[in-house]
PDB file of N, CA and C in Angstrom:
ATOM      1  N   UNK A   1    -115.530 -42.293  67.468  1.00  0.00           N
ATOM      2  CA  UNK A   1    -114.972 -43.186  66.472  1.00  0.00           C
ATOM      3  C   UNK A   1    -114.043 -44.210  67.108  1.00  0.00           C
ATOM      4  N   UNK A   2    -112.780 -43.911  68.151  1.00  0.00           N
ATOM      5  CA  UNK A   2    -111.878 -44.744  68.608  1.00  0.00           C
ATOM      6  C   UNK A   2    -113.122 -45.423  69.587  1.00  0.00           C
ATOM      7  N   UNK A   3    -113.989 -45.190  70.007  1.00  0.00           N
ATOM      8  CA  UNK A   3    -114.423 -45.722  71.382  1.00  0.00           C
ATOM      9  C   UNK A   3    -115.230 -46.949  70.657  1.00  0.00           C
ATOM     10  N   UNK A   4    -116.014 -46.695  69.724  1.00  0.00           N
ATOM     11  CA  UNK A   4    -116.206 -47.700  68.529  1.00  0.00           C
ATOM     12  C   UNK A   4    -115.330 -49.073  68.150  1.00  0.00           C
ATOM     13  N   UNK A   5    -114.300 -48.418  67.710  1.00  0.00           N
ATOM     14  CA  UNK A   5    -113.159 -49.248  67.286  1.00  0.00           C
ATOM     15  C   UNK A   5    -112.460 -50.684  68.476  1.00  0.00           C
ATOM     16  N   UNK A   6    -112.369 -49.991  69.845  1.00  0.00           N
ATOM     17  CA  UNK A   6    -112.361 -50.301  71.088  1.00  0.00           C
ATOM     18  C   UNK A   6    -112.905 -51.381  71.785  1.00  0.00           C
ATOM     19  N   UNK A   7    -114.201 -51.205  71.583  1.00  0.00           N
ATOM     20  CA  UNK A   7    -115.459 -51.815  71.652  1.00  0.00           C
ATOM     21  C   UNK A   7    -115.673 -52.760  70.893  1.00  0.00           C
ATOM     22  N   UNK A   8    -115.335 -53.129  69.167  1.00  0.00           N
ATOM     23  CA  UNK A   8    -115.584 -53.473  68.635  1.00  0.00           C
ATOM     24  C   UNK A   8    -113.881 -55.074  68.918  1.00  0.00           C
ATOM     25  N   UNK A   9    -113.130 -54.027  68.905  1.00  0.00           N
ATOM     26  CA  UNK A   9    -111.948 -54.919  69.415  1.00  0.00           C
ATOM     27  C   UNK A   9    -111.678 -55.800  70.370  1.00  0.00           C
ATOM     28  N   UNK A  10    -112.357 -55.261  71.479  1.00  0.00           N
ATOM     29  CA  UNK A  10    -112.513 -56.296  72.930  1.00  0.00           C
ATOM     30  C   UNK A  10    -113.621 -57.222  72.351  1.00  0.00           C
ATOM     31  N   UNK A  11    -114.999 -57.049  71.626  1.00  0.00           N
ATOM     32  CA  UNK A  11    -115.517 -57.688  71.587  1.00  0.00           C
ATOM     33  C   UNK A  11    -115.302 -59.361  70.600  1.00  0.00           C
ATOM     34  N   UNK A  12    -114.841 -58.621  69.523  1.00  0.00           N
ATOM     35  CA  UNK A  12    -113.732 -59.559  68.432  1.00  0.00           C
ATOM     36  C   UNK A  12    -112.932 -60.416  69.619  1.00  0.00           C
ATOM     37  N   UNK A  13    -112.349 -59.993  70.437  1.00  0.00           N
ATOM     38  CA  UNK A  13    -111.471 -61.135  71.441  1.00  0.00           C
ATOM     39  C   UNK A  13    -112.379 -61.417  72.386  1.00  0.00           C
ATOM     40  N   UNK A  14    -113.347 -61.361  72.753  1.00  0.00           N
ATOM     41  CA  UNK A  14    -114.083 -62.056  73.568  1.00  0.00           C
ATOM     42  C   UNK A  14    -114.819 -63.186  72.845  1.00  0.00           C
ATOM     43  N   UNK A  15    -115.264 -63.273  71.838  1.00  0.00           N
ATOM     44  CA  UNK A  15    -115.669 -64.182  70.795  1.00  0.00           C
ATOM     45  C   UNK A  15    -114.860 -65.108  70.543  1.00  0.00           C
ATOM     46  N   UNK A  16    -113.601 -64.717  70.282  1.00  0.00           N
ATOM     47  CA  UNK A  16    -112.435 -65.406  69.999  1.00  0.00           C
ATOM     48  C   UNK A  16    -112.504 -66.265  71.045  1.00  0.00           C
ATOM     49  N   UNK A  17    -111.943 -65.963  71.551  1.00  0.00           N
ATOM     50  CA  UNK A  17    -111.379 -66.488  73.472  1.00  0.00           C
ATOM     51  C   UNK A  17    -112.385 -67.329  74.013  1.00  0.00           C
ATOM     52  N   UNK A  18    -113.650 -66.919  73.888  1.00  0.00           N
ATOM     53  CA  UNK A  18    -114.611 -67.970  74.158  1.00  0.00           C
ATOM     54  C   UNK A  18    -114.960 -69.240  73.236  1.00  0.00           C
ATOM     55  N   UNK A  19    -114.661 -69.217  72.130  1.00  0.00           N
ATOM     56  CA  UNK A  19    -114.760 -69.995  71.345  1.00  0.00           C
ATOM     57  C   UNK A  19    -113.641 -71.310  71.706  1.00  0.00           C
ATOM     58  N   UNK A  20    -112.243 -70.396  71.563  1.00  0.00           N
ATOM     59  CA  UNK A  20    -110.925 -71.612  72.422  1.00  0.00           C
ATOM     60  C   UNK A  20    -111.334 -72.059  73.736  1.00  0.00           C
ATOM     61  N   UNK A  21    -112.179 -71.249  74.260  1.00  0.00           N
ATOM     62  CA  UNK A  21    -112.325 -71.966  75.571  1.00  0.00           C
ATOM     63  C   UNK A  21    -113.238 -73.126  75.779  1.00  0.00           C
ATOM     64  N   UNK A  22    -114.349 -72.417  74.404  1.00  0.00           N
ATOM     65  CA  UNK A  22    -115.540 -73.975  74.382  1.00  0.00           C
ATOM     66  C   UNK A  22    -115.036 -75.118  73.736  1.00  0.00           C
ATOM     67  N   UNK A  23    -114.351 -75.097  72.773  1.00  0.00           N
ATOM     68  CA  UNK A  23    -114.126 -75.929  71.855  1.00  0.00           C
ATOM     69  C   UNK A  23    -112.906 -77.009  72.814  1.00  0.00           C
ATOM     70  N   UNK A  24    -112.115 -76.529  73.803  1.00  0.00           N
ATOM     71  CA  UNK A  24    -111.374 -77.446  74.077  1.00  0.00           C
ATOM     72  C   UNK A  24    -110.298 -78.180  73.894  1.00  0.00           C
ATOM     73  N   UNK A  25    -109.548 -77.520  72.481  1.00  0.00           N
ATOM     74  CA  UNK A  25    -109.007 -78.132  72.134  1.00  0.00           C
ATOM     75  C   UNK A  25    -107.608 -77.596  72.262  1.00  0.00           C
ATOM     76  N   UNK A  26    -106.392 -78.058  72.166  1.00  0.00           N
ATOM     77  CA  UNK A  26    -104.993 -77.730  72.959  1.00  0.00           C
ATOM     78  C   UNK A  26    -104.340 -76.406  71.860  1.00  0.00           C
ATOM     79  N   UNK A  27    -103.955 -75.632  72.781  1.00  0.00           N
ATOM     80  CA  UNK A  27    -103.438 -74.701  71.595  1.00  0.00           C
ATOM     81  C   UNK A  27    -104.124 -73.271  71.028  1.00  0.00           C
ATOM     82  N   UNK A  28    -104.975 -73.069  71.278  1.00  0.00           N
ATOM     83  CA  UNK A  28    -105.520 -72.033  71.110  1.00  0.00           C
ATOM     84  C   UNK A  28    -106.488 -71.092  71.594  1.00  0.00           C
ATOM     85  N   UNK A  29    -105.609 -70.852  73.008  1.00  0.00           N
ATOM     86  CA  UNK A  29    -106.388 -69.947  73.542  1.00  0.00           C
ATOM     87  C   UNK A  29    -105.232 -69.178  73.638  1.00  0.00           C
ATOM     88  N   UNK A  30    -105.804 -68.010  74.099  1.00  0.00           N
ATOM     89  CA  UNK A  30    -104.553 -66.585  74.564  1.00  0.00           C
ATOM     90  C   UNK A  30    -103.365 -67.631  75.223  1.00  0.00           C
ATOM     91  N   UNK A  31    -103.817 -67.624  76.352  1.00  0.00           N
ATOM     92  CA  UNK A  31    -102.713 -68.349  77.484  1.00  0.00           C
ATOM     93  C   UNK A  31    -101.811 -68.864  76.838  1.00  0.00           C
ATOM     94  N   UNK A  32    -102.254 -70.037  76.482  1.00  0.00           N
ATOM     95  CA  UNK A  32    -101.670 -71.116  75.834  1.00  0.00           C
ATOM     96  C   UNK A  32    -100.548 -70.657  74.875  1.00  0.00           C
ATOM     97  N   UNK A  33    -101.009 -69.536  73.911  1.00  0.00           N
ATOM     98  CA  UNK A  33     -99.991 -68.920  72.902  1.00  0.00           C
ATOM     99  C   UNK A  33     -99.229 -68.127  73.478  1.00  0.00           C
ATOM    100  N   UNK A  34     -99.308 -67.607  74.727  1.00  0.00           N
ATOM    101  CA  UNK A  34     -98.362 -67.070  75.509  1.00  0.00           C
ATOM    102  C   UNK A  34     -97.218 -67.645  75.871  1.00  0.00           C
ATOM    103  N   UNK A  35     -98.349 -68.633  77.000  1.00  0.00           N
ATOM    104  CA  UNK A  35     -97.227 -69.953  77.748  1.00  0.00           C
ATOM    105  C   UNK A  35     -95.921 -70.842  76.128  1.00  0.00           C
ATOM    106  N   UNK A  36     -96.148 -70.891  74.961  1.00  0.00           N
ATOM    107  CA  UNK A  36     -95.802 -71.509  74.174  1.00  0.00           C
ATOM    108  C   UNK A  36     -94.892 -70.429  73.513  1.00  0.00           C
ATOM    109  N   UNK A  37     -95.299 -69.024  73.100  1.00  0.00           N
ATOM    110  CA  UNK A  37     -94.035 -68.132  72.763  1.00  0.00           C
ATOM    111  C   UNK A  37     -92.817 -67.586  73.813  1.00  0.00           C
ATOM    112  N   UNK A  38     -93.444 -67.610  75.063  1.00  0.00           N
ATOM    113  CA  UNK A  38     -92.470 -66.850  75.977  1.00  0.00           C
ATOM    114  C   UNK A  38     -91.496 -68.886  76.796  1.00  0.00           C
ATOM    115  N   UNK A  39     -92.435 -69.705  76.388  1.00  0.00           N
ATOM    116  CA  UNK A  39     -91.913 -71.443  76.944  1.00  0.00           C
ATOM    117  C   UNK A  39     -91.576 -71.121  78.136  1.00  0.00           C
ATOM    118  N   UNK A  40     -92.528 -71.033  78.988  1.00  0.00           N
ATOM    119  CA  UNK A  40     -92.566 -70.970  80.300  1.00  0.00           C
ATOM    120  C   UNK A  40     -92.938 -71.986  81.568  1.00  0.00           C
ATOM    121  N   UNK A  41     -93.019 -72.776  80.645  1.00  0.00           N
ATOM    122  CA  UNK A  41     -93.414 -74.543  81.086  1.00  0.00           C
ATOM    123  C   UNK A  41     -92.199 -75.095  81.313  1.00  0.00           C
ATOM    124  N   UNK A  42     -90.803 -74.269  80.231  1.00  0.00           N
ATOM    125  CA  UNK A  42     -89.444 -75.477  80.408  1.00  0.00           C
ATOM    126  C   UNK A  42     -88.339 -74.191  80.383  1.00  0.00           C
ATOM    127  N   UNK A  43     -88.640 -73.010  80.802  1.00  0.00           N
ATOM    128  CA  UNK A  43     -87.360 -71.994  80.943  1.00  0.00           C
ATOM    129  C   UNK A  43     -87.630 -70.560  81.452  1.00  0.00           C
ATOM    130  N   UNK A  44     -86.664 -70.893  82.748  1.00  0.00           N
ATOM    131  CA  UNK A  44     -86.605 -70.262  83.780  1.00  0.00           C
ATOM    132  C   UNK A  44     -86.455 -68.597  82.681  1.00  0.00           C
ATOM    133  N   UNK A  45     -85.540 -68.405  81.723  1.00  0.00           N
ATOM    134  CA  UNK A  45     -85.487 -67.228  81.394  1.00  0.00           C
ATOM    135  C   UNK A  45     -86.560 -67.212  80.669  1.00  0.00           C
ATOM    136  N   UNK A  46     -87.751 -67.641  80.163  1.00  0.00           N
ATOM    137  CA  UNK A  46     -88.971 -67.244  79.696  1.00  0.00           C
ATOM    138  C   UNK A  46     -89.737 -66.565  80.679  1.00  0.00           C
ATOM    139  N   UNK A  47     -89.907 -67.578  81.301  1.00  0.00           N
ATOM    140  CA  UNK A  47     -90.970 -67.103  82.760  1.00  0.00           C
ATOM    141  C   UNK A  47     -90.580 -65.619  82.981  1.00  0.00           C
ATOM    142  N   UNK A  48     -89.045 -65.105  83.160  1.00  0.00           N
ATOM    143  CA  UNK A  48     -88.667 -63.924  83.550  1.00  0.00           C
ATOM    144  C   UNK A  48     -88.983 -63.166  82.492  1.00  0.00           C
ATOM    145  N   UNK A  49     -88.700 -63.287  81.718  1.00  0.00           N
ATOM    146  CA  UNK A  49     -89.273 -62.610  80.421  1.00  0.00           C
ATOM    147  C   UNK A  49     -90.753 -61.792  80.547  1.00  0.00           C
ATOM    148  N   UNK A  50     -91.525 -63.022  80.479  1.00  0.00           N
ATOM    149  CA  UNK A  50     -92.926 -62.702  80.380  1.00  0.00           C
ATOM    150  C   UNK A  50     -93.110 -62.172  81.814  1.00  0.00           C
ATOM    151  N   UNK A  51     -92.565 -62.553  82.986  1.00  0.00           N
ATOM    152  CA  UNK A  51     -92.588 -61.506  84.216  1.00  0.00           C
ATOM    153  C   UNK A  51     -92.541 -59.958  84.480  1.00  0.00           C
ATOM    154  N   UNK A  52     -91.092 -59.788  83.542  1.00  0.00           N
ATOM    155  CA  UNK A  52     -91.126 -58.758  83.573  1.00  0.00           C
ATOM    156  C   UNK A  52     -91.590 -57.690  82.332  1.00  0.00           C
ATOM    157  N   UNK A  53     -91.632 -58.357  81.638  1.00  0.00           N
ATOM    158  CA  UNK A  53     -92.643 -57.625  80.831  1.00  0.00           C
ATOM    159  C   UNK A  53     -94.230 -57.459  81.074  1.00  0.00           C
ATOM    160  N   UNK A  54     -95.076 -58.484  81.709  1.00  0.00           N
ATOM    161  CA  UNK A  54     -96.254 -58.649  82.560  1.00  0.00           C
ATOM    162  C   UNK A  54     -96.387 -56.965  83.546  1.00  0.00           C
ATOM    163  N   UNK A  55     -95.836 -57.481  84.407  1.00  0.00           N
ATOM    164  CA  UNK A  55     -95.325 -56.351  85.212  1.00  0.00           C
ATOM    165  C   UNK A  55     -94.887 -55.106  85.155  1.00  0.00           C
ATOM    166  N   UNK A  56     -94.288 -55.066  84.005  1.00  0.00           N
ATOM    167  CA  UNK A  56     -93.818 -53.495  83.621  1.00  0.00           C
ATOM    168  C   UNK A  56     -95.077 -52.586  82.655  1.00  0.00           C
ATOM    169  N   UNK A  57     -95.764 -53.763  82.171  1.00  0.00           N
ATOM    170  CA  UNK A  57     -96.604 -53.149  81.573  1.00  0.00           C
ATOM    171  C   UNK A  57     -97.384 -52.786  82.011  1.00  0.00           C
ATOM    172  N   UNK A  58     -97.865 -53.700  83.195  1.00  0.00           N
ATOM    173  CA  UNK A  58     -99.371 -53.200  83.861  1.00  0.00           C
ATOM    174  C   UNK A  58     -98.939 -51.972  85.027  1.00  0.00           C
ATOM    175  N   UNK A  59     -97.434 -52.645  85.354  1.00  0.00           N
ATOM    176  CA  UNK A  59     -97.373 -50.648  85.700  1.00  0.00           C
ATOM    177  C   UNK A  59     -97.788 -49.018  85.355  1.00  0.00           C
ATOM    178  N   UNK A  60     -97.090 -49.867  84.391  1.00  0.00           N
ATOM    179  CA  UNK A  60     -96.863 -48.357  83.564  1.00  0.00           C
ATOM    180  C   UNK A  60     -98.729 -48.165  83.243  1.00  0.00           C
ATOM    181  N   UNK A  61     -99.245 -49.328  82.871  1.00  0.00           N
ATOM    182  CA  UNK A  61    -100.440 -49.067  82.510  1.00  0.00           C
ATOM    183  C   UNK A  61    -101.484 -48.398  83.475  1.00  0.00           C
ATOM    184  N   UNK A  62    -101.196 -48.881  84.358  1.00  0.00           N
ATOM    185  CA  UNK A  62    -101.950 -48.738  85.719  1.00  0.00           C
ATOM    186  C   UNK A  62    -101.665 -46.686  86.481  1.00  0.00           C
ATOM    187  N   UNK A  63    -100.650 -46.684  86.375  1.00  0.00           N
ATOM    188  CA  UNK A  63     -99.738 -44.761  85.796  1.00  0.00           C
ATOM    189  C   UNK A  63    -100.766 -44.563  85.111  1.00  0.00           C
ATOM    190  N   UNK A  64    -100.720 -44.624  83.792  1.00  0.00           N
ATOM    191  CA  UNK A  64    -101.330 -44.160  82.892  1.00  0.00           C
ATOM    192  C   UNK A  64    -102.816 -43.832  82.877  1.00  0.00           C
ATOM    193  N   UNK A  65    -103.305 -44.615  83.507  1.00  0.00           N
ATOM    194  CA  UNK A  65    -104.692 -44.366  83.379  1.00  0.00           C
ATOM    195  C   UNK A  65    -104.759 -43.307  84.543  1.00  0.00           C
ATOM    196  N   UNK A  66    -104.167 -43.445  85.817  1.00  0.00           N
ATOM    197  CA  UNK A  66    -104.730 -43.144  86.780  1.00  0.00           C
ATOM    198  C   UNK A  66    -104.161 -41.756  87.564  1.00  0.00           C
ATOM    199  N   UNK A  67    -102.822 -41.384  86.100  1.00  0.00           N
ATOM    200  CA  UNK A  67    -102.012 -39.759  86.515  1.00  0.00           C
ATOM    201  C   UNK A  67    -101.817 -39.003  85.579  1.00  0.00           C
ATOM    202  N   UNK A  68    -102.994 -40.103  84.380  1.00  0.00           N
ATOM    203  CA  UNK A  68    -103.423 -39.309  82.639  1.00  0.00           C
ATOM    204  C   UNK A  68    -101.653 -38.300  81.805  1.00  0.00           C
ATOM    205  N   UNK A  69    -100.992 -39.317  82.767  1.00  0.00           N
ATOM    206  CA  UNK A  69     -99.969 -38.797  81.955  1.00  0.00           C
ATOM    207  C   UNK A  69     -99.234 -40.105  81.178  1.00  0.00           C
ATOM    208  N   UNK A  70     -97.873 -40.294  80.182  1.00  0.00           N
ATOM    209  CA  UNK A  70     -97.187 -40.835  79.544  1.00  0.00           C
ATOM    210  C   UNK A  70     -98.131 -41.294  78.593  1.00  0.00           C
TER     211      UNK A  70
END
């Protein structure tokens, strides 16, 4: 059932994502809504922001998968 759900979820954002990417137009792709909530184009404490949150996550994520613990 979750592996379903999963599947069905990555695929929903791959549709998505490809669509912002064909269409071209400013503003709506992942990135972009990133770069624009965390404003990492005009502040040094954004960038750090999204750094260390980037980073801490794919840590921990990267743990997780690979010592099936937390």
């Amino acid at each position: 059932m979750w592996a379903a759900f999963w599947i069905a979820w990555t695929a929903m954002f791959a549709v998505a994502e490809g669509i912002a990417l064909a269409n071209r137009r400013d503003g709506d792709t992942l990135s972009e809504n990133f770069r624009r909530l965390f404003h990492t184009r005009t502040s040094r404490v954004g960038r750090a922001i999204f750094a260390v949150g980037w980073f801490g996550f794919s840590g921990w994520f990267a743990l997780h998968i690979l010592t099936e613990t937390m």
